[in-house]
N, C-alpha and C. Protein backbone atom coordinates (compact mmCIF):
# COMPACT_ATOMS: atom_id res chain seq x y z
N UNK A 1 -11.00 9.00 -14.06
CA UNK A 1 -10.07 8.89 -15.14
C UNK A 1 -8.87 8.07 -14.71
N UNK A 2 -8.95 6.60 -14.58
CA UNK A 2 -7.68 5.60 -14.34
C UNK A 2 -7.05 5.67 -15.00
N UNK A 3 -6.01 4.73 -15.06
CA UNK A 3 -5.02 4.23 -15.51
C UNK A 3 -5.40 3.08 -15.34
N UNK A 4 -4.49 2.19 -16.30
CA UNK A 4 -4.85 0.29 -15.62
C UNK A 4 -3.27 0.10 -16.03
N UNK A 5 -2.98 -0.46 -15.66
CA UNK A 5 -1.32 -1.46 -16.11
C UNK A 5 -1.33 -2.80 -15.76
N UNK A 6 -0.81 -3.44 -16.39
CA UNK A 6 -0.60 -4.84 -16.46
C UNK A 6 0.37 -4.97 -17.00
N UNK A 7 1.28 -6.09 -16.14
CA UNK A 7 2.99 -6.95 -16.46
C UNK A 7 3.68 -5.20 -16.83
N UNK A 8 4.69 -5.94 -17.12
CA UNK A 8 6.16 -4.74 -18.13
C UNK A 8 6.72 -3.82 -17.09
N UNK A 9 7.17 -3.17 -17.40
CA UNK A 9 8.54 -2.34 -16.73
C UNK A 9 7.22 -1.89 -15.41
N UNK A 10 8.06 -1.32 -14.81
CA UNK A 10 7.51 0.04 -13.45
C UNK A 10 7.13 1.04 -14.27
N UNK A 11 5.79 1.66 -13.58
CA UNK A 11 4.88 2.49 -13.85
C UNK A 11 4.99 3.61 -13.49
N UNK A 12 5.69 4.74 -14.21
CA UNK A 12 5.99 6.11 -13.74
C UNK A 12 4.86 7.19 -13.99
N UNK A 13 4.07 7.58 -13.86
CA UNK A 13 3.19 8.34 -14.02
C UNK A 13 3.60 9.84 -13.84
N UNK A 14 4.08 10.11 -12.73
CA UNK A 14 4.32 11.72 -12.05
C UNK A 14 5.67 11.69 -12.25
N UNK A 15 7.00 10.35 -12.81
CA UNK A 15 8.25 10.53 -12.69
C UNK A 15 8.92 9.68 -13.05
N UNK A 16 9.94 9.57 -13.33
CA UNK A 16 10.81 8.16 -13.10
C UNK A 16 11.98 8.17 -12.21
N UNK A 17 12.23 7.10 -11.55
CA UNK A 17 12.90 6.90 -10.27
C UNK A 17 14.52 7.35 -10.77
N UNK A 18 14.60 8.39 -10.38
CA UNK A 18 16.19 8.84 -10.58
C UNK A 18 17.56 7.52 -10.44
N UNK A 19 18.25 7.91 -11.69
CA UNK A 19 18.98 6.91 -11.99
C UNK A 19 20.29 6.35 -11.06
N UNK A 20 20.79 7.46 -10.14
CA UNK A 20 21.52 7.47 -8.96
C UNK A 20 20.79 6.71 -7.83
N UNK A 21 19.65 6.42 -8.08
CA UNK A 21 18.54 5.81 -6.80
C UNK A 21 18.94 4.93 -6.01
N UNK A 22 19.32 4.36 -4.64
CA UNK A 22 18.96 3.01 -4.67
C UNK A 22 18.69 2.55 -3.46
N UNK A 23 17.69 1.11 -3.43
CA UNK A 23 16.71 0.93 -2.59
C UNK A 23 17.62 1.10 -1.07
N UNK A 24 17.08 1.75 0.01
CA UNK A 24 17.97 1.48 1.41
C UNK A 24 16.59 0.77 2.06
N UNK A 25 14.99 0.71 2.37
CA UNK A 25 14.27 -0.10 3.21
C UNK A 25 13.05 -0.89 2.60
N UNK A 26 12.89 -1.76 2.67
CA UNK A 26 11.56 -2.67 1.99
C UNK A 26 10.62 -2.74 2.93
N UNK A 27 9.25 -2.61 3.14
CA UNK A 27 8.39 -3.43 4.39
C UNK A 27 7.55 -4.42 3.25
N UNK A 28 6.79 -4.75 4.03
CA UNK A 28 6.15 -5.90 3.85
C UNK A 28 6.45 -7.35 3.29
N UNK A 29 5.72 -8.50 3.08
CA UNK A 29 4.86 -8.02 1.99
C UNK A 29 3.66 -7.68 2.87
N UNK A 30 2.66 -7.36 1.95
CA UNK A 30 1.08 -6.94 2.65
C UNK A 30 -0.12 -7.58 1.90
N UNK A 31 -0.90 -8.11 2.07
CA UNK A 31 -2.34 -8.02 1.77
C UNK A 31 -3.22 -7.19 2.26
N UNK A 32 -4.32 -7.90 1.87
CA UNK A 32 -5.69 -7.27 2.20
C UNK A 32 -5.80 -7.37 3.38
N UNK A 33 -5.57 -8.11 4.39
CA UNK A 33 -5.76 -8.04 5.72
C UNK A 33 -4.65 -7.33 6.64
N UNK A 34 -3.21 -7.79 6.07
CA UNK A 34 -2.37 -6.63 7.07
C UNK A 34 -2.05 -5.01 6.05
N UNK A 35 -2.46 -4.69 5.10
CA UNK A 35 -1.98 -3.31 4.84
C UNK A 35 -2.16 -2.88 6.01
N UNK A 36 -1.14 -1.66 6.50
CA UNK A 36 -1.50 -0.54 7.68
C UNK A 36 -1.95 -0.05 7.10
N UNK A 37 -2.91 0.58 8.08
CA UNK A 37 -4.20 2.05 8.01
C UNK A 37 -3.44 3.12 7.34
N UNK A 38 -2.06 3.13 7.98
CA UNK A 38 -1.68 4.56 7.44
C UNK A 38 -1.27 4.88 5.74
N UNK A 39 -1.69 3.41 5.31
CA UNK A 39 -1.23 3.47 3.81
C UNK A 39 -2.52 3.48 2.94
N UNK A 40 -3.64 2.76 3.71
CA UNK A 40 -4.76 3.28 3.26
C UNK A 40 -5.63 4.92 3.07
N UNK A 41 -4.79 5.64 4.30
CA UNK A 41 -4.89 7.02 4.50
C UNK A 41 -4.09 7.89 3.78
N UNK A 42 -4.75 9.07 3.58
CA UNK A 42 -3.46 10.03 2.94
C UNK A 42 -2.55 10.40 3.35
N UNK A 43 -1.40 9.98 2.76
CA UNK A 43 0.27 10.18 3.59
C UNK A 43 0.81 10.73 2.10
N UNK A 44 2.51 11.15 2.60
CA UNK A 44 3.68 11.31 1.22
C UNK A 44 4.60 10.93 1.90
N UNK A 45 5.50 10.56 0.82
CA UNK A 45 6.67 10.64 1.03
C UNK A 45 7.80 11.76 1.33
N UNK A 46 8.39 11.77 2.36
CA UNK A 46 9.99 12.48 2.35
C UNK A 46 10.50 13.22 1.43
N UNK A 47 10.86 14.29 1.13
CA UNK A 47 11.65 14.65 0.06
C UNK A 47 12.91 13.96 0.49
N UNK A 48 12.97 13.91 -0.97
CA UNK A 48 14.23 12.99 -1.78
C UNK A 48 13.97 11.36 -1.71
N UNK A 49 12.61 10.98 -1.06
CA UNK A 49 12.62 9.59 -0.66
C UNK A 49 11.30 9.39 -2.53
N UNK A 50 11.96 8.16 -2.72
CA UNK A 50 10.38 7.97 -4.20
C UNK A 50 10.40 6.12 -3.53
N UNK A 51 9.21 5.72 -3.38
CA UNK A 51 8.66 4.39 -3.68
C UNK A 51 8.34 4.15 -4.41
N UNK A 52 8.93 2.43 -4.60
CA UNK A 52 8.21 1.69 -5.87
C UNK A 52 7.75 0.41 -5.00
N UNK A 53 6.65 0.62 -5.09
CA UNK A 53 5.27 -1.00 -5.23
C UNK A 53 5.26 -1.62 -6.07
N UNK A 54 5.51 -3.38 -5.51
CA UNK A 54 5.96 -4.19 -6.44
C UNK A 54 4.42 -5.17 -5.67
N UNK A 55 3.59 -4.86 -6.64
CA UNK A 55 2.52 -5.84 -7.18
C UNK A 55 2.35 -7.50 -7.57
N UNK A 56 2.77 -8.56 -6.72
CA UNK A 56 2.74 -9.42 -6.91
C UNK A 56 1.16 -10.32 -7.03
N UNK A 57 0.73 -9.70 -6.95
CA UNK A 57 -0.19 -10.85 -6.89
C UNK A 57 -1.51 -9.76 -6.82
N UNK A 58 -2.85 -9.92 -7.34
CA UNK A 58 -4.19 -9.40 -7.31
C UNK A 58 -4.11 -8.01 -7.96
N UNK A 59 -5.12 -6.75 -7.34
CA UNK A 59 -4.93 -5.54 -7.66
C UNK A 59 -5.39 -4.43 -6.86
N UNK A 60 -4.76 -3.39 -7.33
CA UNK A 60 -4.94 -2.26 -6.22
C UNK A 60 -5.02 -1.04 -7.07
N UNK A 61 -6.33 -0.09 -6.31
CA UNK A 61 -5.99 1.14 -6.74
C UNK A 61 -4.99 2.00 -6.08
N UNK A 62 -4.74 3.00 -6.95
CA UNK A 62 -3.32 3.64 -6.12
C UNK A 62 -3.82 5.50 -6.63
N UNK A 63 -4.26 5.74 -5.48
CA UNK A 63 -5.07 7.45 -5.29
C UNK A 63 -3.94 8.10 -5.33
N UNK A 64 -3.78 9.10 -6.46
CA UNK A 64 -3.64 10.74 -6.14
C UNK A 64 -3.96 11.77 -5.38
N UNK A 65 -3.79 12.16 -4.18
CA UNK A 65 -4.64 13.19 -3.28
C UNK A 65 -4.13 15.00 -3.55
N UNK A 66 -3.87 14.61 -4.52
CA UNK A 66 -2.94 16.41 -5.01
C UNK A 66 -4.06 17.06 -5.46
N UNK A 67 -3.78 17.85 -6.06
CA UNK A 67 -4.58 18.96 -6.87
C UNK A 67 -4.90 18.37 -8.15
N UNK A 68 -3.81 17.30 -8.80
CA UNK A 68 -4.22 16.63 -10.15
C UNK A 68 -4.96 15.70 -9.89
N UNK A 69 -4.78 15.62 -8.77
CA UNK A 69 -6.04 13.98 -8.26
C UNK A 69 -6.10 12.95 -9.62
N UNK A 70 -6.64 12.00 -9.52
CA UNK A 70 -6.92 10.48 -10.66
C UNK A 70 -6.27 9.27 -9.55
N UNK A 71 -6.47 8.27 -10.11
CA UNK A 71 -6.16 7.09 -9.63
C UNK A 71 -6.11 6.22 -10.78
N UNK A 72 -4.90 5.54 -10.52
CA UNK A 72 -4.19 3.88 -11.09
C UNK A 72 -4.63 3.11 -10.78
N UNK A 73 -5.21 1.59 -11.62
CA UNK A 73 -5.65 0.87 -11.15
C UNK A 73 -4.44 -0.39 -11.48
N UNK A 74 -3.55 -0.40 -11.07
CA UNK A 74 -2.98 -1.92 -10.44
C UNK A 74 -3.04 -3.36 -10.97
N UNK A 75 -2.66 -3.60 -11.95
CA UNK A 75 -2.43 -5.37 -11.62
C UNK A 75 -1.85 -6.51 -11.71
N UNK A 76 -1.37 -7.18 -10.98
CA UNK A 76 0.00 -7.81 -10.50
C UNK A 76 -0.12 -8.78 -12.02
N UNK A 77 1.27 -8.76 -12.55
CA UNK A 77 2.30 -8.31 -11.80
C UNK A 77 2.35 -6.94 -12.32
N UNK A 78 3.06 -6.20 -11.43
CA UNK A 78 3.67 -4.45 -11.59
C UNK A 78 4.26 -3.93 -10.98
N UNK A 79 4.77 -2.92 -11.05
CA UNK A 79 5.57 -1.94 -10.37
C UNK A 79 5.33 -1.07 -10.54
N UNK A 80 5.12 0.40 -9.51
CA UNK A 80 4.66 1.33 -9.44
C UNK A 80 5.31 2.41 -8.49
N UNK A 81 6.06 3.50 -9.44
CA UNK A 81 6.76 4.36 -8.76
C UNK A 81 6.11 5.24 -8.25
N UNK A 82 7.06 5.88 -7.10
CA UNK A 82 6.05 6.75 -6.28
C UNK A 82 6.85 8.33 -5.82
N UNK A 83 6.61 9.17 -6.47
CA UNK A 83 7.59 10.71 -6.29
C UNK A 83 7.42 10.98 -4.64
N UNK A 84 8.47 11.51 -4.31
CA UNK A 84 8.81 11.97 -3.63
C UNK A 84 7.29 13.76 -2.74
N UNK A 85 6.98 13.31 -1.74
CA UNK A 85 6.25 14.26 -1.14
C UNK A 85 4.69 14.70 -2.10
N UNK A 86 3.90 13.89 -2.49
CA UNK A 86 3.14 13.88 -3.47
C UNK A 86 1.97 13.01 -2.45
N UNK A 87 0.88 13.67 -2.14
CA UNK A 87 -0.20 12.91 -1.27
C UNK A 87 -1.32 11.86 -2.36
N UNK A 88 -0.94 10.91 -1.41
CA UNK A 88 -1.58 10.02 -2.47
C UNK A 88 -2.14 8.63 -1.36
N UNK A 89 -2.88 8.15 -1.47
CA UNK A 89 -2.78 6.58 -0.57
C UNK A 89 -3.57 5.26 -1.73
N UNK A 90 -3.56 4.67 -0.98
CA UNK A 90 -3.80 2.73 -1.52
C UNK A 90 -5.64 2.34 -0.86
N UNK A 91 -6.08 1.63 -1.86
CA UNK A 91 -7.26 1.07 -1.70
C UNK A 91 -6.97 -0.25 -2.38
N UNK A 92 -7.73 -1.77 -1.74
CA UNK A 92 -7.52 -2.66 -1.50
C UNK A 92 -8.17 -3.31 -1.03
N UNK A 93 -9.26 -4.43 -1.71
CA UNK A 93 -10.43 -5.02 -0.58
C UNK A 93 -10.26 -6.25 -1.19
N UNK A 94 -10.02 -6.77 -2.46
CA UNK A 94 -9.92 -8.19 -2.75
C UNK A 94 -8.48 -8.61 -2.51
N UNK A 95 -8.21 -9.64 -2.97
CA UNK A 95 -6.80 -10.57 -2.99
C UNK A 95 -5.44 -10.10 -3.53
N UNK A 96 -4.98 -9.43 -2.57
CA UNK A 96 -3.65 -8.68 -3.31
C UNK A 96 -2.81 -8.94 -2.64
N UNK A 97 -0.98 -9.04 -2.94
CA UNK A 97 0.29 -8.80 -2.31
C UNK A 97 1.09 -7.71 -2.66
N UNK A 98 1.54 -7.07 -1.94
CA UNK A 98 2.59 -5.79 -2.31
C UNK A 98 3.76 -6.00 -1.55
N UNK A 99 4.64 -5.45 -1.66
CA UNK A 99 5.81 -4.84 -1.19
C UNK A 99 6.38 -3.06 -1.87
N UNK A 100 6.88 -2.97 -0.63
CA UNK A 100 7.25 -1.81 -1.20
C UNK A 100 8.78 -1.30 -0.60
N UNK A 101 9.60 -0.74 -2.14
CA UNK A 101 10.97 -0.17 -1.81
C UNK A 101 11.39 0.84 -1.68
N UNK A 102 11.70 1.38 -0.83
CA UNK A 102 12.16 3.05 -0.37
C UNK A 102 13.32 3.35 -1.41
N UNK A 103 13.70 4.55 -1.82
CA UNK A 103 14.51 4.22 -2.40
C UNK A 103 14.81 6.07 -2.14
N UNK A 104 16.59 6.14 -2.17
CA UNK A 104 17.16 7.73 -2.14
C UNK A 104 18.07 7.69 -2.89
């Protein structure tokens, strides 16, 4: 049961990025060849920390690993917020760019 998005605002699914927010670290960008493993794996975020993935280019699914489980399917351009301590990771095998902004 996906989701798909394409172009328009950031994609809140589980939230929207609190309005006091603001970005303190960026990594990447990334493709298909450098994503780290550990983003392909199930990780969360920090409490109080939410990411937003900024989808430039190709597409990506973006896994739920909770109890509600589903997955988003991604495609650039987009943005995609990410709650705070919520297990979830990234799949990625064709032509994609991301970045992503930490944000407290």
């Amino acid at each position: 049961m996906g989701r798909t998005s394409t172009g328009g605002g950031p994609i809140a699914p589980r939230g929207d990025l609190p309005l006091e927010s603001g970005a303190y670290r960026t990594i990447g960008p990334f493709d298909a060849a450098s994503l780290p493993a550990g983003l392909r794996a199930e990780h969360r975020l920090k409490e109080g920390t939410w990411g937003v993935i900024a989808l430039t280019e190709g597409s990506l699914r973006f896994v739920w690993d909770d109890e509600q489980g589903g997955v988003d399917e991604l495609s650039a351009p987009s943005q995609f917020i990410v709650p705070p301590q919520v297990p979830h990771h990234v799949e990625g095998e064709g032509p994609f760019e991301l970045t992503i902004a930490f944000h407290r």
